[in-house]
Protein backbone atom coordinates (compact mmCIF):
# COMPACT_ATOMS: atom_id res chain seq x y z
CA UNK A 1 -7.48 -24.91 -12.38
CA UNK A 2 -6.15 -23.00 -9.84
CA UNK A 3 -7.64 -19.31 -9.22
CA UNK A 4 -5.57 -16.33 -8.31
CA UNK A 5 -6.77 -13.10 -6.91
CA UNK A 6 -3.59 -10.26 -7.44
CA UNK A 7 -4.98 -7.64 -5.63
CA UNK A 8 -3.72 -3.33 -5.76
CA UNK A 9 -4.35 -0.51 -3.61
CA UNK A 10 -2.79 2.15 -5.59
CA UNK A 11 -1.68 3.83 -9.03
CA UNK A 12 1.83 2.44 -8.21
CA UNK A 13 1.48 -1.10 -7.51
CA UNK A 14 -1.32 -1.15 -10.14
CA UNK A 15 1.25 -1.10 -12.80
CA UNK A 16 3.72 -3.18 -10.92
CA UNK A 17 0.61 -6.05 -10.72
CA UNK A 18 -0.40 -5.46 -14.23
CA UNK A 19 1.77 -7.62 -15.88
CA UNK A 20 1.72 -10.17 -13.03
CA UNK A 21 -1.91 -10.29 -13.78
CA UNK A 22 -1.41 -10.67 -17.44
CA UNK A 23 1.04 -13.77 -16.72
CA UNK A 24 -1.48 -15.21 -14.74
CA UNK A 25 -3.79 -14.53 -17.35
CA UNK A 26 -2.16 -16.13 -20.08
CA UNK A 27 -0.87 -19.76 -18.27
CA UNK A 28 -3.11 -22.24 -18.56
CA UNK A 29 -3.07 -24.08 -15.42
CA UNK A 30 -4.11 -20.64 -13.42
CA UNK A 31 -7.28 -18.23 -13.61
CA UNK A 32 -7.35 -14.80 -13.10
CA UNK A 33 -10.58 -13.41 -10.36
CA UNK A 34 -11.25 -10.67 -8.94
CA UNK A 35 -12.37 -12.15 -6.12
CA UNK A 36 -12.79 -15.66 -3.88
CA UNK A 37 -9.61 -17.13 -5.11
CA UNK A 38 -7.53 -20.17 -4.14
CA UNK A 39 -4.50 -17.45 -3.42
CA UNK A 40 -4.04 -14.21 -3.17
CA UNK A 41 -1.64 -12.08 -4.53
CA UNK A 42 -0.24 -8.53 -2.70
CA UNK A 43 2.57 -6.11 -2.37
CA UNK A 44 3.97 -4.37 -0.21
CA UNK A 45 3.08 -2.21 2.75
CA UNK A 46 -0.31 -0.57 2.03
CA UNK A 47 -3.06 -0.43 4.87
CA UNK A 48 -5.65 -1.95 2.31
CA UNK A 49 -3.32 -4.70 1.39
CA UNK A 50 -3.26 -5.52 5.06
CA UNK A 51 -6.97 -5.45 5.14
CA UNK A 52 -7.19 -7.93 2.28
CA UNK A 53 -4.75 -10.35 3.26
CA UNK A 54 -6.52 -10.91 6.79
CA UNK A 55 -9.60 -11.38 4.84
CA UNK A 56 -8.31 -14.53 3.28
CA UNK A 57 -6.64 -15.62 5.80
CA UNK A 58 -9.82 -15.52 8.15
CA UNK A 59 -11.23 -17.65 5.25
CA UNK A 60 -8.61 -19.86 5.72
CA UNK A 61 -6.71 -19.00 2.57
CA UNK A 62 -3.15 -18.43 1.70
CA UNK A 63 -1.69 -15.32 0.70
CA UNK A 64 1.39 -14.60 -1.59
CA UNK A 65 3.17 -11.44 -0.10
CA UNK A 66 5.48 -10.09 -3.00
CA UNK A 67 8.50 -7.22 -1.14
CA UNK A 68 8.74 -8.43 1.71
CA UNK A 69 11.48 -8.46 4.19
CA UNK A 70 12.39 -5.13 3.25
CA UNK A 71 13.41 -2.13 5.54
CA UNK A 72 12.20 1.69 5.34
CA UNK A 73 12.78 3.17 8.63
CA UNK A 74 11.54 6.82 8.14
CA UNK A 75 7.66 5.90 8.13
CA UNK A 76 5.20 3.68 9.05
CA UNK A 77 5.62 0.69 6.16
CA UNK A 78 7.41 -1.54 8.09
CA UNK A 79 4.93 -1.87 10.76
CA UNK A 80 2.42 -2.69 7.96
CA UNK A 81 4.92 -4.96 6.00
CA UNK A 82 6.14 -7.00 8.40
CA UNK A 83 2.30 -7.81 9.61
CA UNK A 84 1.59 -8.83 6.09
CA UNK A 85 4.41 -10.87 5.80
CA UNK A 86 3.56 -12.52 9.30
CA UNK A 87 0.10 -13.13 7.54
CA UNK A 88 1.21 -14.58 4.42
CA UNK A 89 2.23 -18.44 3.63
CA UNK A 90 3.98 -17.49 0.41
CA UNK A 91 6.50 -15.02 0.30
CA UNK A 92 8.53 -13.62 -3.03
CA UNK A 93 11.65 -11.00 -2.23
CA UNK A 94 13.66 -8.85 -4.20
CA UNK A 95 16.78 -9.76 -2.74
CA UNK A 96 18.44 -12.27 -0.77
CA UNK A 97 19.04 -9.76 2.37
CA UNK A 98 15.32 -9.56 2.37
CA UNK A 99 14.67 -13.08 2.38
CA UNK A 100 16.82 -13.58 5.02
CA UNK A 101 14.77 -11.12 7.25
CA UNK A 102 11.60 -12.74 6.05
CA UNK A 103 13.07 -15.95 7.55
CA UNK A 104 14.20 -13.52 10.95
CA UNK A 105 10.57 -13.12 11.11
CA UNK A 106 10.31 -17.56 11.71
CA UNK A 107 8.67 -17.84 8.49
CA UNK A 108 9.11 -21.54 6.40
CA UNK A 109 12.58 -21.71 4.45
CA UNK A 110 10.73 -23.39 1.63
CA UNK A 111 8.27 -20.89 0.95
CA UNK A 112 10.79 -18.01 0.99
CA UNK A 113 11.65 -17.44 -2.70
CA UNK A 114 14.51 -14.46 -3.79
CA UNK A 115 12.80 -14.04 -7.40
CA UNK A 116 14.04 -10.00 -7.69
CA UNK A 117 12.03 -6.93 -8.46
CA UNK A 118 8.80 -7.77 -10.44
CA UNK A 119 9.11 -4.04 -12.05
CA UNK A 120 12.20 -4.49 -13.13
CA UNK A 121 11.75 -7.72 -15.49
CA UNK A 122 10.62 -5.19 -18.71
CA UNK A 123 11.57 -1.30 -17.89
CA UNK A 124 9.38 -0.38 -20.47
CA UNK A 125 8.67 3.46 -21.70
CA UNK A 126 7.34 5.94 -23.55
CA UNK A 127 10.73 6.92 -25.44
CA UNK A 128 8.96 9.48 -27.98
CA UNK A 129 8.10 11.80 -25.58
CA UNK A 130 10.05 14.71 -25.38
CA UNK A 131 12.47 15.49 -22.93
CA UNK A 132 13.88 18.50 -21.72
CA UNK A 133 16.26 18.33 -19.21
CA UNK A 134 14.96 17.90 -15.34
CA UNK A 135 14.98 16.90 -12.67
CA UNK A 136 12.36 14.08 -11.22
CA UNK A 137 11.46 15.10 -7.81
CA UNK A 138 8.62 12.59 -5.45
CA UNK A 139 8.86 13.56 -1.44
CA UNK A 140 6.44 11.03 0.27
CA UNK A 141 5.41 12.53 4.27
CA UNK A 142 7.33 11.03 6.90
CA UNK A 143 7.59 11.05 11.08
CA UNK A 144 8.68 14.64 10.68
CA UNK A 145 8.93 16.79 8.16
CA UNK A 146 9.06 20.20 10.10
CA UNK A 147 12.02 20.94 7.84
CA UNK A 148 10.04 20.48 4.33
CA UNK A 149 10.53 24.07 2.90
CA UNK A 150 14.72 23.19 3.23
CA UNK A 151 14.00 21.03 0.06
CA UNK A 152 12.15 24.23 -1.73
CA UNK A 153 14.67 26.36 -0.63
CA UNK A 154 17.29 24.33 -2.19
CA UNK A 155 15.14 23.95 -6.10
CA UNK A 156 14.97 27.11 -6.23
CA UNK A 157 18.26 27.14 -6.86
CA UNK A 158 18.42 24.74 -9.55
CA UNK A 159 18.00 26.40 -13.04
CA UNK A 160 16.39 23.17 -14.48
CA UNK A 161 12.86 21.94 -15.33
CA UNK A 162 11.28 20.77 -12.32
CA UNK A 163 8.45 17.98 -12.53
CA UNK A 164 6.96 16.59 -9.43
CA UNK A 165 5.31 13.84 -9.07
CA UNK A 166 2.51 13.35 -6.52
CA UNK A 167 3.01 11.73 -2.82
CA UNK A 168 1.97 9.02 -0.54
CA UNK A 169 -1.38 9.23 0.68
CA UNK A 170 0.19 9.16 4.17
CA UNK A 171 -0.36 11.36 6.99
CA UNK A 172 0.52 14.44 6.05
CA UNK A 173 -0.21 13.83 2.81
CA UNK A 174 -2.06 17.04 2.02
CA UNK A 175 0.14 19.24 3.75
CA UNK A 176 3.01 18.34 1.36
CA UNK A 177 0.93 18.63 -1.83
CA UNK A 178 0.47 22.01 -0.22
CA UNK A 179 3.76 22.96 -0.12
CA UNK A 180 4.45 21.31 -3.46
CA UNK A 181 1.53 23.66 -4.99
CA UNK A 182 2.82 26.68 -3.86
CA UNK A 183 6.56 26.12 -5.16
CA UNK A 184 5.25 25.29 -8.02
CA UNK A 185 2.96 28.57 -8.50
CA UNK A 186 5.98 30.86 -7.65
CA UNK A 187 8.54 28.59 -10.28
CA UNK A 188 7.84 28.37 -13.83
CA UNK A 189 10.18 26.39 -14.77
CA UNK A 190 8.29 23.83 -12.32
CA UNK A 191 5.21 21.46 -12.83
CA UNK A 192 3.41 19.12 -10.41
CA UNK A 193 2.09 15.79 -12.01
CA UNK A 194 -0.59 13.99 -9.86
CA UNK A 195 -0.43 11.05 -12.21
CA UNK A 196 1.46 9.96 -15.72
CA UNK A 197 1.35 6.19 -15.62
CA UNK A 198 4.45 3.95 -14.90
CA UNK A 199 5.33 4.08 -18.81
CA UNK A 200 5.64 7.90 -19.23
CA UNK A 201 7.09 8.08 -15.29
CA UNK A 202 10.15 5.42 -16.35
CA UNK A 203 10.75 8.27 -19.26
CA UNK A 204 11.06 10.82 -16.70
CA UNK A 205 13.42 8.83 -14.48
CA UNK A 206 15.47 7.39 -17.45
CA UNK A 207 15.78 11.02 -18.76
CA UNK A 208 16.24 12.93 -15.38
CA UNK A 209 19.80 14.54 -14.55
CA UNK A 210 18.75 13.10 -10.96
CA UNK A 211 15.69 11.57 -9.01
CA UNK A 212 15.36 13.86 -6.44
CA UNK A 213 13.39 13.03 -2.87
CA UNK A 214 12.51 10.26 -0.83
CA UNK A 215 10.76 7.66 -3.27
CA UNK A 216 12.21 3.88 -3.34
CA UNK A 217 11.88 4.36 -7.34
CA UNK A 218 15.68 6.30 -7.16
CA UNK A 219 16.55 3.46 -5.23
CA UNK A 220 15.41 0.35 -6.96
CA UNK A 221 14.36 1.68 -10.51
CA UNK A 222 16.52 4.44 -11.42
CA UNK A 223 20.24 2.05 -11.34
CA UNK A 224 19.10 0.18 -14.01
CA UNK A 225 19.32 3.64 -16.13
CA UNK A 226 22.34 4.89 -14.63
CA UNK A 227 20.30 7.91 -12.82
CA UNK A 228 21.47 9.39 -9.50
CA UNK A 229 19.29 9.66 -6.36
CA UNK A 230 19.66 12.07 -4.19
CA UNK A 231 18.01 9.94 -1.60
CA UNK A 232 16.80 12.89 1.40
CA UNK A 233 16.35 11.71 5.16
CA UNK A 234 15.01 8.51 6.66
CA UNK A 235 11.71 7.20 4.49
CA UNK A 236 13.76 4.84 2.76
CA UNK A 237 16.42 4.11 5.21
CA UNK A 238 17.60 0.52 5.69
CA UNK A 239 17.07 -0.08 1.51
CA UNK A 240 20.02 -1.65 -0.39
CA UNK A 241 21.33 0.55 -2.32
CA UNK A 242 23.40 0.71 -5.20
CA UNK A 243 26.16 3.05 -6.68
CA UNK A 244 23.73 5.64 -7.89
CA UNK A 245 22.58 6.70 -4.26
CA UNK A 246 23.54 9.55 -2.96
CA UNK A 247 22.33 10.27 1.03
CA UNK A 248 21.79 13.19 2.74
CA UNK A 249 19.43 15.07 5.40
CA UNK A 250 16.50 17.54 4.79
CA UNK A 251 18.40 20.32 4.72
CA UNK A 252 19.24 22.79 1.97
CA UNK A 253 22.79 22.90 2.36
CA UNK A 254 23.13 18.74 2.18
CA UNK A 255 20.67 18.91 -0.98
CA UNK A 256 22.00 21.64 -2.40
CA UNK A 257 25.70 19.82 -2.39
CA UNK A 258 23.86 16.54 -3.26
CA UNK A 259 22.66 17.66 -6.73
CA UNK A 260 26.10 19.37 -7.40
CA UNK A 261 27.36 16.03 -6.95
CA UNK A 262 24.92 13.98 -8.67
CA UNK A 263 26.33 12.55 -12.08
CA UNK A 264 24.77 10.42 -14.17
CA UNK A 265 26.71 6.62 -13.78
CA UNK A 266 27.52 3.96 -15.93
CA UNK A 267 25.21 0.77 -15.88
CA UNK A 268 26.82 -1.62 -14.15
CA UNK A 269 24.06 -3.69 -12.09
CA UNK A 270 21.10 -3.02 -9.96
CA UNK A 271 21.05 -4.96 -6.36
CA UNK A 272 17.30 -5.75 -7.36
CA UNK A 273 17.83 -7.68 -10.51
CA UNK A 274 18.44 -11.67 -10.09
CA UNK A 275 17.83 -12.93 -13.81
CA UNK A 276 15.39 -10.68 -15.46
CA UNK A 277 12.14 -13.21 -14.54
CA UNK A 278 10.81 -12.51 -11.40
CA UNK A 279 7.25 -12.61 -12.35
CA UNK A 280 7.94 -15.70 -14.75
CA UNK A 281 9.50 -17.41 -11.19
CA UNK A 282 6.32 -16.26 -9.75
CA UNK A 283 4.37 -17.88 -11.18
CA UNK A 284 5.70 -21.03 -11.49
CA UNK A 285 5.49 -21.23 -7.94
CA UNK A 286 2.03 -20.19 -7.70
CA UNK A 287 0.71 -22.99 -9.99
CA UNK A 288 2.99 -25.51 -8.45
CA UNK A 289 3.44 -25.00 -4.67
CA UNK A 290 1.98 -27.82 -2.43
CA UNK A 291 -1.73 -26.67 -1.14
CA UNK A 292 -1.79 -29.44 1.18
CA UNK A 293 -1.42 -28.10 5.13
CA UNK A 294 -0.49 -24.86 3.20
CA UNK A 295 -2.64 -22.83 6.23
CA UNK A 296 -0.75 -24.72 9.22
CA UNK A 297 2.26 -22.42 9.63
CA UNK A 298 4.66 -23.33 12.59
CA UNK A 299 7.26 -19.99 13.56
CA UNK A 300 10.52 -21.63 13.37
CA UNK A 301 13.27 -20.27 15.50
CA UNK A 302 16.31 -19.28 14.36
């Protein structure tokens, strides 16, 4: 029986991996560890991920690196990304674009797999909790965000329930939980949420007049509910993006227009979603792919 490690860093990918792990769980030709196993199991772009990944592959293990390929150019994830990818042997994307920049990166066309977004296969959540209207707002630090209190200026002008969600714990992490703190003291009608699960967080985002901020949630979650994102400055720049994306700088007059323009859309597809069984794909290809030689990995030029 083959024995799979699916390893998390934070409250995010936590309950993106949980029903990865659950899959894994319930197959009967793979066991679920929490440690020493015959792959491991990331995602993403998360210093600890990178951490874990060279672990295994010092022990001369493979790793299964699940988002790759994909492009934020506002903040330091792509450095991380891209090294994890150049550590892994397996590699699952959520689109085709991003495979083919795993593949830039001289990785092996037959362990490149397009599967789609793993968190979009069941959108689950916590429908009977009340909603009154809002507005979902996450700002994650960046290079620079000298310009911060333009996005305060901006709510303050929005005579809607505010809820924010907690940031990155980036650089300059702290310093926007500051700023987020003190809006929030001065504005009522605001509320800062340091954690509400991904359930009761879909709610929000299904609910929200708009996803406000610089989170890749407005980008790959929120089309599949029809919610604009007002998408501010460079964090997530380099994403596909659907119709539901709205762009603009971090400045209050851009945001300010943004959100006047923001209207809710009609479903018609998300650029993320291939068939609805990403994690199902997965792990097929974790119970099946050839372990033989899987360590010896030649860059091939393209």
């Amino acid at each position: 029986m083959r024995k799979i490690e699916v390893y998390s860093e934070n409250r995010s990918d936590e309950g993106l991996l949980e029903d990865v792990r659950k899959q894994v769980k319930a197959d009967n030709d793979l066991e679920l560890v929490t440690e020493d196993g015959d792959i491991l199991v990331v995602l993403g772009d998360r210093p600890a991920v990178l951490k874990k990944a060279l672990e295994y592959v010092e022990e001369h293990k493979p790793v299964a690196h699940i988002s790759g390929g994909e492009k934020t150019v506002g903040c330091v994830d792509d450095y991380i990304r891209h090294a994890i990818t150049k550590m892994s042997h397996i590699h699952f994307t959520s689109t085709d674009e991003y495979r083919n920049r795993v593949l830039q990166l001289g990785e092996i066309d037959d362990m490149v797999h397009y599967v789609g977004e793993p968190g979009l296969d069941d959108l689950k959540t916590e429908d009977n909790v009340f909603l009154e209207e809002h507005f979902l707002i996450t700002y994650h630090p960046t290079f620079d965000d000298s310009n911060i209190d333009d996005l305060f200026l901006a709510l303050k002008n929005v005579n809607r329930k505010l809820i924010f969600t907690a940031p990155q714990k980036d650089k300059g992490y702290k310093f926007v939980v500051s700023k987020i703190k003190a809006f929030v003291k001065e504005n009522p009608q605001s509320e800062y949420v340091e954690s509400m699960g991904r359930k009761k967080y879909l709610s929000y985002l299904k609910w929200a007049r708009a996803v406000i901020g610089n989170s890749s949630s407005g980008i790959v979650e929120a089309p599949s509910y029809g919610t604009p994102c007002i998408n501010i400055g460079d964090r997530q720049k380099g994403r596909t993006q659907g119709f539901n994306v709205i762009n603009c700088k971090l400045d209050k007059e851009e945001i300010m227009e943004a959100i006047m323009k923001a209207k809710r859309i009609e479903i018609t597809s998300n650029p993320y979603r291939k068939d609805g069984n990403a994690i199902k794909n997965i792990i097929h290809i974790l119970k099946t792919v050839d372990m033989e030689d899987i360590m010896i990995k030649e860059f091939r030029d393209r």
